[in-house]
PDB file of N, CA and C in Angstrom:
ATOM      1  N   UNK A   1     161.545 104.345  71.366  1.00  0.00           N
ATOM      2  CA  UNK A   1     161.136 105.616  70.777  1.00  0.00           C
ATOM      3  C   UNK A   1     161.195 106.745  71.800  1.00  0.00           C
ATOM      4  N   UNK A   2     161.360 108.195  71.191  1.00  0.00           N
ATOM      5  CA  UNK A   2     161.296 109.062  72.518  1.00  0.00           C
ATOM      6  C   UNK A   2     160.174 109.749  72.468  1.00  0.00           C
ATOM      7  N   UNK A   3     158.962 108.805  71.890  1.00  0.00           N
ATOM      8  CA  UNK A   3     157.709 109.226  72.119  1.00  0.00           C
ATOM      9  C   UNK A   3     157.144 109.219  73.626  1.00  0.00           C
ATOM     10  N   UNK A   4     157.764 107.738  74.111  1.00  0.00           N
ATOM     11  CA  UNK A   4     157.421 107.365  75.340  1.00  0.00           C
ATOM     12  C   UNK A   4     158.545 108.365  76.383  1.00  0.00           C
ATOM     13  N   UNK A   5     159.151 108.872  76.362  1.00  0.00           N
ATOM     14  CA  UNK A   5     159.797 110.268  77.206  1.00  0.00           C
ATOM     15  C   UNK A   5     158.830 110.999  77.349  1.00  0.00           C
ATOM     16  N   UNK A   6     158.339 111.235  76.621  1.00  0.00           N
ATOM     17  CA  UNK A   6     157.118 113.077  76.855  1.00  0.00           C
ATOM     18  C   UNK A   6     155.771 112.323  77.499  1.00  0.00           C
ATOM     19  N   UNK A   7     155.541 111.396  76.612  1.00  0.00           N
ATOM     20  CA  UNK A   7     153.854 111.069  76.614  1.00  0.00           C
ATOM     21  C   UNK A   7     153.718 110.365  78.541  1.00  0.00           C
ATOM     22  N   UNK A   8     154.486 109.824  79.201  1.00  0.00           N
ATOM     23  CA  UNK A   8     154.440 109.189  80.236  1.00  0.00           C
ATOM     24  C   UNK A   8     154.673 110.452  81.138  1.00  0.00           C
ATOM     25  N   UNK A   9     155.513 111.402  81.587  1.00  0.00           N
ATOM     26  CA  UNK A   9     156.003 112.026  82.376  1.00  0.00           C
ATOM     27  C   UNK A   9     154.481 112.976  81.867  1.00  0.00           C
ATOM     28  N   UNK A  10     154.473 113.654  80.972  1.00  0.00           N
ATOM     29  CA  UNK A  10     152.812 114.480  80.754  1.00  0.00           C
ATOM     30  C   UNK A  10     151.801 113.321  81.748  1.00  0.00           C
ATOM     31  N   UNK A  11     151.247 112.222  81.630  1.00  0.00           N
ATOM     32  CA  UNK A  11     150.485 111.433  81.998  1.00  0.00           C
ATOM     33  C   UNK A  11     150.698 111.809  83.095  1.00  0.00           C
ATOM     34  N   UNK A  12     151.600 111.552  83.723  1.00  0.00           N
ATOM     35  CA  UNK A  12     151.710 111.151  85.190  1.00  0.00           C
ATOM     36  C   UNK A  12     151.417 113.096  86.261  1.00  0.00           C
ATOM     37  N   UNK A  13     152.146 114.254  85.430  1.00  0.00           N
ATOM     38  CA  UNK A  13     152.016 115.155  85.710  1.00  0.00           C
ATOM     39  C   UNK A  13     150.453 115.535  85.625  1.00  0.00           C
ATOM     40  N   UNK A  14     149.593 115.097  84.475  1.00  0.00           N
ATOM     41  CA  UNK A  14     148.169 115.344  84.463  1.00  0.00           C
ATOM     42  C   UNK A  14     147.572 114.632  85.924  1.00  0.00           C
ATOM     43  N   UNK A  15     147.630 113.289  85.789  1.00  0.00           N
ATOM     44  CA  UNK A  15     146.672 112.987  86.816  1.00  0.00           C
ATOM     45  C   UNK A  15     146.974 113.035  88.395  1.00  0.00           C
ATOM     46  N   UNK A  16     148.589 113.552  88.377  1.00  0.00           N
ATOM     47  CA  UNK A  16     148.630 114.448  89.625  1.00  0.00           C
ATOM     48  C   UNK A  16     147.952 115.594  90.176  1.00  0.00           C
ATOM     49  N   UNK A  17     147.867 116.389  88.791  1.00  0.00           N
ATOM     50  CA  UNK A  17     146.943 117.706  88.985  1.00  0.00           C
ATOM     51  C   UNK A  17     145.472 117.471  89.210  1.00  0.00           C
ATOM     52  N   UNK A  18     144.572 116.363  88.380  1.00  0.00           N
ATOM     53  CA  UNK A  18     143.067 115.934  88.343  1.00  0.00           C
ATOM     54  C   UNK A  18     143.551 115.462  89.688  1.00  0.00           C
ATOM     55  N   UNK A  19     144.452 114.755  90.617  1.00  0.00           N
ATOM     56  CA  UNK A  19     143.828 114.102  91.884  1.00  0.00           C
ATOM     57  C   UNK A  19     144.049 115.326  92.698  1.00  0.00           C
ATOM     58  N   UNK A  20     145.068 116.314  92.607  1.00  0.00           N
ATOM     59  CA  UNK A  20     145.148 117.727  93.504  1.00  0.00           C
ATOM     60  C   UNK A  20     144.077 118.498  93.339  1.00  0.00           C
ATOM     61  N   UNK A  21     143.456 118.266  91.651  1.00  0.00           N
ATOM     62  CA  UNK A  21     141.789 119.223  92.408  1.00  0.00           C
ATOM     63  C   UNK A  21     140.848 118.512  92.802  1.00  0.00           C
ATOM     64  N   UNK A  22     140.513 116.990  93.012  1.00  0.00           N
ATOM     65  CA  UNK A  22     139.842 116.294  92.987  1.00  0.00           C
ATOM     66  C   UNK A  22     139.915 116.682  94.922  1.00  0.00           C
ATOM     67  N   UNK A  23     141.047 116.471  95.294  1.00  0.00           N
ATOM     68  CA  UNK A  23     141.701 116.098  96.728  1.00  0.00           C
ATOM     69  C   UNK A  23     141.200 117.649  97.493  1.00  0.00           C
ATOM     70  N   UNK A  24     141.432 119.066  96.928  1.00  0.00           N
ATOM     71  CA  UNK A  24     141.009 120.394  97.329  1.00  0.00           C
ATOM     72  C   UNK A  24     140.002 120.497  97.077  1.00  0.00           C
ATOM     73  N   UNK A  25     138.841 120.242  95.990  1.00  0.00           N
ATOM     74  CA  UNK A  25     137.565 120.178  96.297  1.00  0.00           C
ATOM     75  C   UNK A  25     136.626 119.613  97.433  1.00  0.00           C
ATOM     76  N   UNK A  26     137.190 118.205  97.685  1.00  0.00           N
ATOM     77  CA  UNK A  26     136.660 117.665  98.961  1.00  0.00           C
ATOM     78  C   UNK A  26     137.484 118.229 100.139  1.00  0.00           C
ATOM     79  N   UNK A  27     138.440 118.813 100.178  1.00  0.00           N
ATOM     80  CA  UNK A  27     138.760 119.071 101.364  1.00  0.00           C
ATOM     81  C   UNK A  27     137.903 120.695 101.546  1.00  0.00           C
ATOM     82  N   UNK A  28     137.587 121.280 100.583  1.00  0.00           N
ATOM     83  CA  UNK A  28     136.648 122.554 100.373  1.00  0.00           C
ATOM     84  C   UNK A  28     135.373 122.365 100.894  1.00  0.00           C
ATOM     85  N   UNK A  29     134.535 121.288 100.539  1.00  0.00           N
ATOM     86  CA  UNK A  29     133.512 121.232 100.636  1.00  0.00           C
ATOM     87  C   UNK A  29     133.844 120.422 102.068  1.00  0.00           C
ATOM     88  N   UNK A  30     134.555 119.555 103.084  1.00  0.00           N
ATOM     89  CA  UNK A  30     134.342 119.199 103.931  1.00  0.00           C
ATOM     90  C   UNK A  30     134.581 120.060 105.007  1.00  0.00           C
ATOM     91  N   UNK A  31     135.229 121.193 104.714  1.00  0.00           N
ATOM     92  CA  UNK A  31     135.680 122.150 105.488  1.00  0.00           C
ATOM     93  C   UNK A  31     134.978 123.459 105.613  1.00  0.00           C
ATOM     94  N   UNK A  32     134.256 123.806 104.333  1.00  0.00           N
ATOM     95  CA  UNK A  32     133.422 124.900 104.617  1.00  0.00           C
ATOM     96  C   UNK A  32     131.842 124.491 104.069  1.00  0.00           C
ATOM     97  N   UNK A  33     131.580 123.712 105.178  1.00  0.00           N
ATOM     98  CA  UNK A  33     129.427 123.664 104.591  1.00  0.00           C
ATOM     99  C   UNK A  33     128.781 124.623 104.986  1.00  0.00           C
ATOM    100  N   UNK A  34     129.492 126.248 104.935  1.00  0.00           N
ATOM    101  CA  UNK A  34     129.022 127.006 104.325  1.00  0.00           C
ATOM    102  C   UNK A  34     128.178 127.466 103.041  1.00  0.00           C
ATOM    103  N   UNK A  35     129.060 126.825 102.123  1.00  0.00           N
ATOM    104  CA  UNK A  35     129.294 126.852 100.824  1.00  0.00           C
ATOM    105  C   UNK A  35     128.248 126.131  99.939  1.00  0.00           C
ATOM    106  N   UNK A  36     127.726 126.270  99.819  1.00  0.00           N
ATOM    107  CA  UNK A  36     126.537 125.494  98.666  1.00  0.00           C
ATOM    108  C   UNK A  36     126.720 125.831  96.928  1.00  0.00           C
ATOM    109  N   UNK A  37     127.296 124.946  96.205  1.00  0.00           N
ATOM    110  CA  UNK A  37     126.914 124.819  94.860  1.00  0.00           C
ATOM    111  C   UNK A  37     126.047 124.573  94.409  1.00  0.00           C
TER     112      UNK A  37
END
């Protein structure tokens, strides 16, 4: 099916982005403990 074309390449592009803010948040907060939320 060319369901599995879109739905996998989306997947994989999402949880690139959730681990790139996951990855800049901690590098935010380890870098400026300035910063208090």
């Amino acid at each position: 099916d060319y369901a599995y074309m879109t739905v996998f390449p989306g997947l994989a592009i999402m949880v690139t982005i959730l681990a790139l803010n996951f990855l800049g948040d901690g590098l935010r907060d380890a870098l400026d403990p300035k910063l208090k939320r």
